[in-house]
N, C-alpha and C. Protein backbone atom coordinates (compact mmCIF):
# COMPACT_ATOMS: atom_id res chain seq x y z
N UNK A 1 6.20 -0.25 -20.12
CA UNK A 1 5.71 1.04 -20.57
C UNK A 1 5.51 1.92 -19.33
N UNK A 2 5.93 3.01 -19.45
CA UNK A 2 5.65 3.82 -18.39
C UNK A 2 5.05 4.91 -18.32
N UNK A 3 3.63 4.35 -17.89
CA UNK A 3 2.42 5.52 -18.32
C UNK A 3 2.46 6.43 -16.92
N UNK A 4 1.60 7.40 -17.06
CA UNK A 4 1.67 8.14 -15.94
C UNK A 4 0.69 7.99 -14.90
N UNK A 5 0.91 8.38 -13.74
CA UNK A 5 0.30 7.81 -12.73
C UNK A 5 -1.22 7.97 -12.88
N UNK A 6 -1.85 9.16 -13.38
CA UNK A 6 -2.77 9.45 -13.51
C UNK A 6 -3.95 8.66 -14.08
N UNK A 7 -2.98 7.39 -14.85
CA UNK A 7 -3.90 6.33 -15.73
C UNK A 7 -3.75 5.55 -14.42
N UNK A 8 -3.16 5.24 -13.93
CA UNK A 8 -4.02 4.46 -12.81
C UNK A 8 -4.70 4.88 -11.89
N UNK A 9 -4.79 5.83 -11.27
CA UNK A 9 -5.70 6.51 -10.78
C UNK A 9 -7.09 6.33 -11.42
N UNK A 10 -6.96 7.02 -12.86
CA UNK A 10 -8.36 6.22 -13.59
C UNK A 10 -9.11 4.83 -12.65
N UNK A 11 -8.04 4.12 -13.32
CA UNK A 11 -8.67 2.27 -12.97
C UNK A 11 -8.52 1.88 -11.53
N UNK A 12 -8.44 2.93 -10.93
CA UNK A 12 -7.51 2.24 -9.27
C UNK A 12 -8.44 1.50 -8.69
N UNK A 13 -9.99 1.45 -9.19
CA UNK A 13 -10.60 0.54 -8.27
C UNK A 13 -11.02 -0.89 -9.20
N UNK A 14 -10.93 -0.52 -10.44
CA UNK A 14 -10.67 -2.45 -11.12
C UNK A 14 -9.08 -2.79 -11.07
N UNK A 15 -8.52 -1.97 -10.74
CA UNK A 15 -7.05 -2.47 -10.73
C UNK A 15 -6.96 -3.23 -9.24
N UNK A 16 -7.08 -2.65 -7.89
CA UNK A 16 -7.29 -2.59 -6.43
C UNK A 16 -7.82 -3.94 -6.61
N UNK A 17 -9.54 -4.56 -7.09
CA UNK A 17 -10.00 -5.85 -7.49
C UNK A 17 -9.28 -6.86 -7.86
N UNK A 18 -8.58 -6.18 -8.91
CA UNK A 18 -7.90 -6.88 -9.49
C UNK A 18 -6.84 -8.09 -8.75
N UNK A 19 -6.17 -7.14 -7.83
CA UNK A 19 -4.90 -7.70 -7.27
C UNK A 19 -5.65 -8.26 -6.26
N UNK A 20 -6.47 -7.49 -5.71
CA UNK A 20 -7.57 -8.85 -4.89
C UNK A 20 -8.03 -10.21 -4.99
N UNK A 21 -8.56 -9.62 -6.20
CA UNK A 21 -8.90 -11.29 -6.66
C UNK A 21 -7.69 -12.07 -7.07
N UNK A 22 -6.32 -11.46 -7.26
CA UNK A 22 -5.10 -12.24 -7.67
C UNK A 22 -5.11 -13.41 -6.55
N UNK A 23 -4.90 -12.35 -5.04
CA UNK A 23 -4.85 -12.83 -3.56
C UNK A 23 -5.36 -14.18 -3.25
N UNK A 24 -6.45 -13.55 -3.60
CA UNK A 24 -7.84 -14.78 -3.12
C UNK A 24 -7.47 -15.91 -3.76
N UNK A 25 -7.22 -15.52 -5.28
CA UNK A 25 -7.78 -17.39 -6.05
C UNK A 25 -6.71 -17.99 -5.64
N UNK A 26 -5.52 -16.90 -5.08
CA UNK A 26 -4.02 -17.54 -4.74
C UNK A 26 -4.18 -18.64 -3.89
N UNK A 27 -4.77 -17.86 -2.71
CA UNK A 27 -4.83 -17.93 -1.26
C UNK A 27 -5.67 -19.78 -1.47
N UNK A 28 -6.97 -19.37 -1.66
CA UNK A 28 -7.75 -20.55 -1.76
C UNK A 28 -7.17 -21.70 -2.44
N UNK A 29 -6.29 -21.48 -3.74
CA UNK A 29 -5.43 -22.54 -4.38
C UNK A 29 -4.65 -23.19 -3.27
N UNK A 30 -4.07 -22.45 -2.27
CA UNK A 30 -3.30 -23.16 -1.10
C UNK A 30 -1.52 -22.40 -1.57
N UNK A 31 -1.82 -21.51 -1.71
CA UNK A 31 -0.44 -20.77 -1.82
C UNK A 31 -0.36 -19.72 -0.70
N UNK A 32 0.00 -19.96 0.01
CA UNK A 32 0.16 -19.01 0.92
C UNK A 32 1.71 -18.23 0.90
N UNK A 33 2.68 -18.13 0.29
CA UNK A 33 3.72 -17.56 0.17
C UNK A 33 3.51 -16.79 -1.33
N UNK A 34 3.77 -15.28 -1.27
CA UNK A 34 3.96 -14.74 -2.42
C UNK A 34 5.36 -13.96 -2.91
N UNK A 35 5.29 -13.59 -3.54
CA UNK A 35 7.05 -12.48 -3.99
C UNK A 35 7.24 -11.64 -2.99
N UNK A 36 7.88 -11.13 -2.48
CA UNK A 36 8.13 -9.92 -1.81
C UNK A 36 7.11 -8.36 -2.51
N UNK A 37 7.50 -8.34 -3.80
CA UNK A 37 6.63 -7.22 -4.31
C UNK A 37 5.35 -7.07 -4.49
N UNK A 38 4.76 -8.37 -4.88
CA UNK A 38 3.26 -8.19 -4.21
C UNK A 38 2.90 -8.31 -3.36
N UNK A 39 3.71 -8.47 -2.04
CA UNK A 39 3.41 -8.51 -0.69
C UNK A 39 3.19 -7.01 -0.27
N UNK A 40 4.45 -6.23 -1.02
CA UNK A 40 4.41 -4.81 -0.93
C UNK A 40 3.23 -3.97 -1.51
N UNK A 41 2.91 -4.55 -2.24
CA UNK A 41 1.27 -4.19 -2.89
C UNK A 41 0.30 -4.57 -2.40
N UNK A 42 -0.29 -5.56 -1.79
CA UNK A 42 -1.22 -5.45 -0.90
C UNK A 42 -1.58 -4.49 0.13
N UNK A 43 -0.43 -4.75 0.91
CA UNK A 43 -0.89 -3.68 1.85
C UNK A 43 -2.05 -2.38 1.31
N UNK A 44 -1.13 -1.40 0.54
CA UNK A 44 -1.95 -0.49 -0.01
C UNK A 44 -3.54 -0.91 -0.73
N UNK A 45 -3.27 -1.65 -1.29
CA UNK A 45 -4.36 -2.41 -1.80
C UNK A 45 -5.22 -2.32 -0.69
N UNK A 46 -5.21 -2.92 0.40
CA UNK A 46 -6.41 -3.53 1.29
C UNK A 46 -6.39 -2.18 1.62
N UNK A 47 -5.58 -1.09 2.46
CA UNK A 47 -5.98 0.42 2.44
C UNK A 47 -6.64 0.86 1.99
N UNK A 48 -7.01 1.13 0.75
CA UNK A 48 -7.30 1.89 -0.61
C UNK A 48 -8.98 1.23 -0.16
N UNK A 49 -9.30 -0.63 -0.60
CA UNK A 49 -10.17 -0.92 -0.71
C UNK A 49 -10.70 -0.48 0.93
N UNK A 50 -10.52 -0.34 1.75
CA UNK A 50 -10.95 -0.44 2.92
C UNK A 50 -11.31 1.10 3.38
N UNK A 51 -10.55 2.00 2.77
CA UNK A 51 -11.19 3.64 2.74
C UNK A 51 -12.19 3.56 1.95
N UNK A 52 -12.26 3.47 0.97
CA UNK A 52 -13.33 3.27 -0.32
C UNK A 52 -14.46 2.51 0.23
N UNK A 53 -14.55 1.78 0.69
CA UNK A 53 -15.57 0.83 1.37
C UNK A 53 -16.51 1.64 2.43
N UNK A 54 -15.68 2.41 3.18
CA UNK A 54 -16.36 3.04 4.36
C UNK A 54 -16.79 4.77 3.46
N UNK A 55 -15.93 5.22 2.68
CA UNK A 55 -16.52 6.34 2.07
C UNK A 55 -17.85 6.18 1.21
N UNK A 56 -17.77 4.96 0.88
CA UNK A 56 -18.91 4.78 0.04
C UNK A 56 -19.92 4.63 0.68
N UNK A 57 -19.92 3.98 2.06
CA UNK A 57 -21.01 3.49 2.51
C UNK A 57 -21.67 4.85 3.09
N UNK A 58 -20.77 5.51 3.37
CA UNK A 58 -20.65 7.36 4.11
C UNK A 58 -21.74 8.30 3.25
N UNK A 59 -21.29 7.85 1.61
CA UNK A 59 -21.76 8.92 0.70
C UNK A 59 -23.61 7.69 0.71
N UNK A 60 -23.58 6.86 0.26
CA UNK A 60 -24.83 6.58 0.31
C UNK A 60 -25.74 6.73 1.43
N UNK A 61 -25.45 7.48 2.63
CA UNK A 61 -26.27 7.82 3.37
C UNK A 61 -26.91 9.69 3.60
N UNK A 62 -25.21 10.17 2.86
CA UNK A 62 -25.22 11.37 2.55
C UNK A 62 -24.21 12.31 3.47
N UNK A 63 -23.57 11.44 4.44
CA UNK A 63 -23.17 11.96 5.58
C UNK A 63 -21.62 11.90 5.63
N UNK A 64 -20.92 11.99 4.25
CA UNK A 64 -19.18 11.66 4.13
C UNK A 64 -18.35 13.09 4.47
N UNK A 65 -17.69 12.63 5.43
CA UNK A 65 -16.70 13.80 5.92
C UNK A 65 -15.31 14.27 5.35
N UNK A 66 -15.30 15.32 5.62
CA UNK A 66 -14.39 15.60 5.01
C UNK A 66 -12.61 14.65 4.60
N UNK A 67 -12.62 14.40 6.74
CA UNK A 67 -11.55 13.31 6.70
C UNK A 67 -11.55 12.02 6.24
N UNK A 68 -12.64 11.46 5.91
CA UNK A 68 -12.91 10.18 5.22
C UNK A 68 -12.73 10.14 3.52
N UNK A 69 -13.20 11.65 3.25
CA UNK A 69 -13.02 11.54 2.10
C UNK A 69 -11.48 11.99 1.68
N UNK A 70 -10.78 12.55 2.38
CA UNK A 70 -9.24 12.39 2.67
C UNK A 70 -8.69 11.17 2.92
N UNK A 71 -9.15 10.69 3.65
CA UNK A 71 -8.61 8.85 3.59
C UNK A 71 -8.46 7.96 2.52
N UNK A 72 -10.06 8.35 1.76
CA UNK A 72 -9.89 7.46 0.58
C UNK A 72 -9.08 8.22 -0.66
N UNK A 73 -8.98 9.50 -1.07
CA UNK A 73 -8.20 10.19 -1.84
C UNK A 73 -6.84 9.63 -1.84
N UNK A 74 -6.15 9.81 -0.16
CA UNK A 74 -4.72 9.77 -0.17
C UNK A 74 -4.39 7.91 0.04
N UNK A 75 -5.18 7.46 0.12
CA UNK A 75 -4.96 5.89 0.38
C UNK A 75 -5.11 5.22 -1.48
N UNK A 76 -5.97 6.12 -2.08
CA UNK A 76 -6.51 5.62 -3.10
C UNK A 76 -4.49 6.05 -4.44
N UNK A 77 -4.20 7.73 -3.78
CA UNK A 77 -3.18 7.35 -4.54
C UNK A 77 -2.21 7.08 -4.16
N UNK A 78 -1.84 6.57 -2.70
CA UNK A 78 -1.03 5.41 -2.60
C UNK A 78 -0.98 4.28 -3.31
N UNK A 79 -2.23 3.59 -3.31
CA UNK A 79 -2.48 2.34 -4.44
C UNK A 79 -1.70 2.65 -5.53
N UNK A 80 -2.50 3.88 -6.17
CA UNK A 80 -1.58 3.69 -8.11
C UNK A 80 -0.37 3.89 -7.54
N UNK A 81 0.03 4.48 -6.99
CA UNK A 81 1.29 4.80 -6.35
C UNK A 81 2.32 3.15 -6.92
N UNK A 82 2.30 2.48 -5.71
CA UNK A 82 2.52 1.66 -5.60
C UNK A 82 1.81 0.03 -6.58
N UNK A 83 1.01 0.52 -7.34
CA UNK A 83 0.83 -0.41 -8.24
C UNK A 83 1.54 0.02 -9.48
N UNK A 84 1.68 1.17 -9.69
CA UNK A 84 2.73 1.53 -11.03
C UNK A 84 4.13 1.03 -10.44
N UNK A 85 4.40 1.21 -9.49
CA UNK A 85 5.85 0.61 -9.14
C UNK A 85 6.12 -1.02 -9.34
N UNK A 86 4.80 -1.73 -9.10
CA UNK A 86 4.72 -3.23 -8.86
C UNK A 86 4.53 -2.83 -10.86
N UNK A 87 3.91 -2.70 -11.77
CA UNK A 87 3.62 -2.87 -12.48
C UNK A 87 4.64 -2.91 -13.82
N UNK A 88 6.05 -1.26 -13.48
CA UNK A 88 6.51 -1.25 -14.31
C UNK A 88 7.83 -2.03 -13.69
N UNK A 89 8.09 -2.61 -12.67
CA UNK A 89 8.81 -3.53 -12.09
C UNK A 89 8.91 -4.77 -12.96
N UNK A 90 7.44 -5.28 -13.22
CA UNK A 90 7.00 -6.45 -13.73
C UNK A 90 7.50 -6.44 -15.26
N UNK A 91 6.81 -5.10 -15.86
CA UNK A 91 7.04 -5.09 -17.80
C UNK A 91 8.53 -4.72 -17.82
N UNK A 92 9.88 -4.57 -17.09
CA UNK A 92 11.16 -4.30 -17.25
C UNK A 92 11.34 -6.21 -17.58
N UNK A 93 10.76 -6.68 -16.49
CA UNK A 93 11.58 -8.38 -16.38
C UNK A 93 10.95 -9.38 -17.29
């Protein structure tokens, strides 16, 4: 199905988790080799979570800048970006 980007944007930060926690239970199972395409999705992933992390911590003090909050915007729609690509990749096969 090919929804528009905008719905992931919605979810981009239980989606972002999401593929995180894919990582992890992977990782810890003892899989250390994945597909090529979710290799390509991480990256952004850990971006996304890793702007978001520092903007947040930014806004709970009160002190988030402008460029930070540019970081996490344009990192954040890289993610859907690239998770709609991993996603409607997946529902074609």
């Amino acid at each position: 199905m090919n929804r528009p980007l905008k719905e992931y944007l919605k979810y981009a930060d239980d989606l972002a988790q999401q593929v995180i926690n894919a990582w992890g239970s992977s990782w810890h199972a003892g899989i250390r080799s994945f597909p090529p395409e979710f290799n390509e999705l991480l990256e952004p992933t850990f971006r996304y979570h890793d702007a978001k992390r520092v903007a947040d911590n930014h806004r709970e003090f009160g002190n988030i800048s402008k460029r930070t909050a540019a970081e996490e915007s344009e990192s954040r729609v890289e993610f859907a970006k690239a998770y709609k690509k991993f996603r409607e990749r997946h529902e074609r096969n």
